[in-house]
Protein backbone atom coordinates (compact mmCIF):
# COMPACT_ATOMS: atom_id res chain seq x y z
CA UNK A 1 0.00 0.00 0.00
CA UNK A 2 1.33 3.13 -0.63
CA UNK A 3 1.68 6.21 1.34
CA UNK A 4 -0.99 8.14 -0.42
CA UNK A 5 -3.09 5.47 0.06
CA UNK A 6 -2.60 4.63 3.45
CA UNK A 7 -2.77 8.31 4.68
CA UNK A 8 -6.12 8.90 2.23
CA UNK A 9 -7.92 5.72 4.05
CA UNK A 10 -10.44 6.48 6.10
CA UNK A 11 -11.22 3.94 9.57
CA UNK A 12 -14.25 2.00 9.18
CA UNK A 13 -15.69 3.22 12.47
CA UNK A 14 -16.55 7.26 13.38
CA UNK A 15 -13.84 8.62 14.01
CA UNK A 16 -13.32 11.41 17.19
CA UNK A 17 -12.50 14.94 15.67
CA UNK A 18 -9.48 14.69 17.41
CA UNK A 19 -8.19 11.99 16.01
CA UNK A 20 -8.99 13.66 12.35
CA UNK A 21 -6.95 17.03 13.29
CA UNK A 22 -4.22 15.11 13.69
CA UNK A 23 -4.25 12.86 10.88
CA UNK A 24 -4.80 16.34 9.14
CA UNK A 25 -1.47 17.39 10.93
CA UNK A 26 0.47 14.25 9.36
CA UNK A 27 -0.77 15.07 6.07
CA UNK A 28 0.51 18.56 5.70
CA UNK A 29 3.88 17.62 7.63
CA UNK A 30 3.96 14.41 4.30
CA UNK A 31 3.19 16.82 1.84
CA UNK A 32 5.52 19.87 2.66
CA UNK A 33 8.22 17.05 2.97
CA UNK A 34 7.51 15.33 -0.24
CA UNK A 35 8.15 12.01 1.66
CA UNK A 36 7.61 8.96 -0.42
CA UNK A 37 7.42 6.72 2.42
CA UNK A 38 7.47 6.11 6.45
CA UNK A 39 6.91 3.36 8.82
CA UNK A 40 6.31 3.80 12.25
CA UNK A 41 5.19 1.01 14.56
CA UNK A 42 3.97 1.16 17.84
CA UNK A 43 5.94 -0.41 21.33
CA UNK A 44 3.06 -1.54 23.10
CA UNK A 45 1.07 -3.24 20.21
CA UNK A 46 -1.62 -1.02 20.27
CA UNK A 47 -2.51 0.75 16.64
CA UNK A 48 -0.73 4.31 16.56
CA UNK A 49 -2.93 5.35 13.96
CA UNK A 50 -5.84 5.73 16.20
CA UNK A 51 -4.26 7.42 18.97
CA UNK A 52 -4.36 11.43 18.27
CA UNK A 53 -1.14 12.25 20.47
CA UNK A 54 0.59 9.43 18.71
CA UNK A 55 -0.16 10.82 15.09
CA UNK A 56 0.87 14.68 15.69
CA UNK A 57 4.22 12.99 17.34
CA UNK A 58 5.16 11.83 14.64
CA UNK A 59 4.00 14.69 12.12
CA UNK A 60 5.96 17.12 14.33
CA UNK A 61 9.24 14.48 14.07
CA UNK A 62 8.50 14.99 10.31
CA UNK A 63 8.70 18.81 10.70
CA UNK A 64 11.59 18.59 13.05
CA UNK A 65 13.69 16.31 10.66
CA UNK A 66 12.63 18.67 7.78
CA UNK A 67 13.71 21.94 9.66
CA UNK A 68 16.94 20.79 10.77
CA UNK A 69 17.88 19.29 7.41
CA UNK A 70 17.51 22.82 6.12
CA UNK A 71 19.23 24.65 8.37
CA UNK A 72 22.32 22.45 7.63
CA UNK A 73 24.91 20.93 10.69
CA UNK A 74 24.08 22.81 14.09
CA UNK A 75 28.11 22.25 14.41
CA UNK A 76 31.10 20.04 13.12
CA UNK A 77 32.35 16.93 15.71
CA UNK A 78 35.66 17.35 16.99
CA UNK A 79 38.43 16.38 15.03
């Protein structure tokens, strides 16, 4: 499946509005990144894709990744 699809899909059951602002979050964070794929699994066995905090975690480690790839090295190791 890819990641279009899989962030397009909608649950079968309602869905909190919660839940949907985040998922809204992720989106924007994959689109302004032009990622062409991510996995993320969760520790405890539990679906993260149904837990809101979970979601906007990881779209703001999207964000973070992206930011500090543009700004370049913060500064050089010691040689």
């Amino acid at each position: 499946m890819g990641l279009r699809n899989f962030l397009n899909r909608r649950p079968k059951t309602a869905v909190p509005s919660d839940l949907e602002e985040a998922w809204v979050e992720l989106r924007q964070s994959v689109d302004e990144s032009h990622l062409k794929s991510f996995r993320a699994c969760s520790r405890n066995g539990r679906s993260w894709t149904e837990d809101p905090e979970t979601v906007r975690q990881i779209a703001a480690t999207i964000r973070r990744i992206m930011k500090d790839t543009a700004e370049g090295p913060k500064d050089s190791p010691a040689r």
